[in-house]
N, C-alpha and C. Protein backbone atom coordinates (compact mmCIF):
# COMPACT_ATOMS: atom_id res chain seq x y z
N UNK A 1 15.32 21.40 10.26
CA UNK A 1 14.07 20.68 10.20
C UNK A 1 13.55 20.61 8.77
N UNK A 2 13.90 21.46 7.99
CA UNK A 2 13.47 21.55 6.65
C UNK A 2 13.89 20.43 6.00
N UNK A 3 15.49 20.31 6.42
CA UNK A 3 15.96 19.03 5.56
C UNK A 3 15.52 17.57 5.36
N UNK A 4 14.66 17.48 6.69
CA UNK A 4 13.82 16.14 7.38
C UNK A 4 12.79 15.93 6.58
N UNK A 5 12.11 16.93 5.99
CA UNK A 5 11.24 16.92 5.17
C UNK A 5 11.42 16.86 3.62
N UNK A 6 12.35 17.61 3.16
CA UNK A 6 12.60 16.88 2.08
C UNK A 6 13.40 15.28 1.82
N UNK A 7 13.78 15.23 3.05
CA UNK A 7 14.36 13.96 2.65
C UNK A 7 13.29 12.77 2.74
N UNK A 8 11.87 12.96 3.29
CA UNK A 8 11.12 11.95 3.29
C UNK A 8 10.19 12.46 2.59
N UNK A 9 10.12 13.41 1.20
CA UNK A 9 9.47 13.53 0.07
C UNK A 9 9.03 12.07 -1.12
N UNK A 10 10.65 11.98 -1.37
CA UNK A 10 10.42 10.53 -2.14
C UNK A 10 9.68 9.83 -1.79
N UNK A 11 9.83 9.34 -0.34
CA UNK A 11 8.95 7.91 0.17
C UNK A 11 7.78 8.49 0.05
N UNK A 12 7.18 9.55 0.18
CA UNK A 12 6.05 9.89 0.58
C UNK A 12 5.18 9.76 -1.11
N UNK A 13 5.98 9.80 -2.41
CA UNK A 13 5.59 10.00 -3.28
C UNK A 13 5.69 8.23 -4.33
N UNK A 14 6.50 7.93 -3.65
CA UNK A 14 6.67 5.95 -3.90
C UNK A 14 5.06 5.28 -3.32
N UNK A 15 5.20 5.90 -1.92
CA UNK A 15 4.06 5.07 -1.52
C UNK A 15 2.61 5.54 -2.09
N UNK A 16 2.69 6.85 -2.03
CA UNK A 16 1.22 7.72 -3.28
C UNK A 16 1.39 6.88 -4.58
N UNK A 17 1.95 6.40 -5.60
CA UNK A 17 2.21 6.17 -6.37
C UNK A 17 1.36 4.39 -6.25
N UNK A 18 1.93 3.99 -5.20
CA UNK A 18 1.42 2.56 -4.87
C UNK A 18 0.26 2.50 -4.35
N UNK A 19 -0.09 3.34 -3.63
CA UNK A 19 -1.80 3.51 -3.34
C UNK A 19 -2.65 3.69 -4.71
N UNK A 20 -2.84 4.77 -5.49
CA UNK A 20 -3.10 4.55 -6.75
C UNK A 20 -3.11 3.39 -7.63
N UNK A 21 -2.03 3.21 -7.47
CA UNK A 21 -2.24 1.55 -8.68
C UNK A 21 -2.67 0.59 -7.79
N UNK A 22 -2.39 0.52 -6.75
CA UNK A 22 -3.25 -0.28 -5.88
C UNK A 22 -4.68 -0.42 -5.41
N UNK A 23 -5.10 0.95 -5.74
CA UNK A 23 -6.49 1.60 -5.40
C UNK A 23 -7.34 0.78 -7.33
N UNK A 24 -6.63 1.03 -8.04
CA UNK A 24 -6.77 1.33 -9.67
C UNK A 24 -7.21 -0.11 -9.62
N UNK A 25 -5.63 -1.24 -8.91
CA UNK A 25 -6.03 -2.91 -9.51
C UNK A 25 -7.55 -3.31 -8.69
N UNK A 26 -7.63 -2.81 -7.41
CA UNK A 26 -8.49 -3.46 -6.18
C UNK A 26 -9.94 -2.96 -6.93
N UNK A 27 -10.09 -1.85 -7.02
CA UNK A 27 -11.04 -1.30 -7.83
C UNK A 27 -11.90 -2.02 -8.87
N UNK A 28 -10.72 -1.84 -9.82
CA UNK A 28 -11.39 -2.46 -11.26
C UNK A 28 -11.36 -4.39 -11.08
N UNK A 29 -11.39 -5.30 -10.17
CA UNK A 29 -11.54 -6.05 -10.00
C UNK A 29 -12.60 -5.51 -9.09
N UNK A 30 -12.94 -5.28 -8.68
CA UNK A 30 -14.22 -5.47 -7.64
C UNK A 30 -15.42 -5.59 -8.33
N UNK A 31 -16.39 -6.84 -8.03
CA UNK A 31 -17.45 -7.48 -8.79
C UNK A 31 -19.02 -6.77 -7.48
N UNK A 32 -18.98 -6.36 -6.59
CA UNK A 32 -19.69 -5.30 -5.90
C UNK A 32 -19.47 -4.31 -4.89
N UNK A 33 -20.19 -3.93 -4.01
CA UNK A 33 -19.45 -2.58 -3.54
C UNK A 33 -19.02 -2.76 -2.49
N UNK A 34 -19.08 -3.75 -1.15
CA UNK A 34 -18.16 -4.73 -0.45
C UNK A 34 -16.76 -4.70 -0.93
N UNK A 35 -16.95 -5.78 -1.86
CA UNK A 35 -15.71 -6.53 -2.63
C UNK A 35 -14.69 -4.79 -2.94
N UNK A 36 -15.32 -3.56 -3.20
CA UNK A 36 -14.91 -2.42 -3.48
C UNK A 36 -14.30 -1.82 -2.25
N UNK A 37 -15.02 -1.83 -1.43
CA UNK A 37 -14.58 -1.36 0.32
C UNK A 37 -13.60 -2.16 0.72
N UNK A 38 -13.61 -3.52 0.35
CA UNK A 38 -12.48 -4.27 0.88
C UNK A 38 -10.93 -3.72 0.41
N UNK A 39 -11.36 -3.56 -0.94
CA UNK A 39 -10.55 -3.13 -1.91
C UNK A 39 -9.73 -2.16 -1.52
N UNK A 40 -10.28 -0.93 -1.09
CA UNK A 40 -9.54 0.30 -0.48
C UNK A 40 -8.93 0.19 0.69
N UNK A 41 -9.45 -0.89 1.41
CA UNK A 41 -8.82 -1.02 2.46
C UNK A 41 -7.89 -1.89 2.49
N UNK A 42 -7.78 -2.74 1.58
CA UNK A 42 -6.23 -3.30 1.28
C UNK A 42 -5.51 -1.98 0.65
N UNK A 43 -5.85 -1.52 -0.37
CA UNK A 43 -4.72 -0.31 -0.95
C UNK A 43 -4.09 0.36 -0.04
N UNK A 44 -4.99 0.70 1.08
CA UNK A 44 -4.54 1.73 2.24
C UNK A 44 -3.30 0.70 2.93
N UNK A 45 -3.26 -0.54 3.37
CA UNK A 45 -3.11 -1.45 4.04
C UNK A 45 -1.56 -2.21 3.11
N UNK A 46 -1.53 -1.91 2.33
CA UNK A 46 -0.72 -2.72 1.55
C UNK A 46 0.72 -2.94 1.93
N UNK A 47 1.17 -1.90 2.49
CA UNK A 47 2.84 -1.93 2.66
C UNK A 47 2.98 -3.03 4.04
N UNK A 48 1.88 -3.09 5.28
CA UNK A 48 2.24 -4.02 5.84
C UNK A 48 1.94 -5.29 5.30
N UNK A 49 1.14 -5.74 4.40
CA UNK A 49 1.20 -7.03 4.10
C UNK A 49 1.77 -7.44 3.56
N UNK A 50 2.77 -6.18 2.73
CA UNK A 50 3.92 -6.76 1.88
C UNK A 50 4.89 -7.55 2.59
N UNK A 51 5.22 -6.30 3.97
CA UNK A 51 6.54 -6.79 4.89
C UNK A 51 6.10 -8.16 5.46
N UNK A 52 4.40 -7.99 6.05
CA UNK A 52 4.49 -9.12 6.92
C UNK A 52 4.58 -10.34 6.26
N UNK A 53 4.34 -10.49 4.76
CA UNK A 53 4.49 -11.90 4.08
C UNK A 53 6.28 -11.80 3.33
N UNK A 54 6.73 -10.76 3.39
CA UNK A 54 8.26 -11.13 3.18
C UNK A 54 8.86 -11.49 4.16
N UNK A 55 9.02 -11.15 5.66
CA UNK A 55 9.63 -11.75 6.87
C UNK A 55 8.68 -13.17 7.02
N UNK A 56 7.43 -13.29 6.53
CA UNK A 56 6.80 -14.74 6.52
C UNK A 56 7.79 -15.84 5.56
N UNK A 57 8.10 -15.00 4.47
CA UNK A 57 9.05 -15.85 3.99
C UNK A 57 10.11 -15.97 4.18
N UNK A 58 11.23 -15.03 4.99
CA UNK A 58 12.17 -15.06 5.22
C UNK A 58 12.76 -15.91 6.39
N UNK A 59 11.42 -16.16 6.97
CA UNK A 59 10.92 -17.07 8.36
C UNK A 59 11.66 -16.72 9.27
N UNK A 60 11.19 -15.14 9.40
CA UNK A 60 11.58 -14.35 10.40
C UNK A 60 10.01 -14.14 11.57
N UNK A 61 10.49 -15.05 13.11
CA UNK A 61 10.20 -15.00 14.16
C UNK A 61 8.97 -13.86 14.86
């Protein structure tokens, strides 16, 4: 069981990595504190909108 866990260290530290700069861009563009809330909640949100607009383009069903 130990091994399960290190082996999903990386991802766990790719996607921290992308929340941050994602948190960092959404942030420092935000013109009020809405536009700021929205913000975090795309950062949090981000990996599915990546997939769902790459299978959008892949014009996958």
């Amino acid at each position: 069981m130990n091994n399960k866990i290190k082996q999903q260290a990386p991802q766990n530290a790719i996607y921290g990595m992308g929340l941050i700069g994602a948190l960092v861009y959404y942030l420092s563009i935000a013109t009020s504190f809405w536009t700021g809330v929205i913000g975090v909640l795309k950062a949090v949100f981000w990996p599915g909108f990546l997939v769902y607009e790459a299978l959008k383009a892949l014009g996958a069903s």
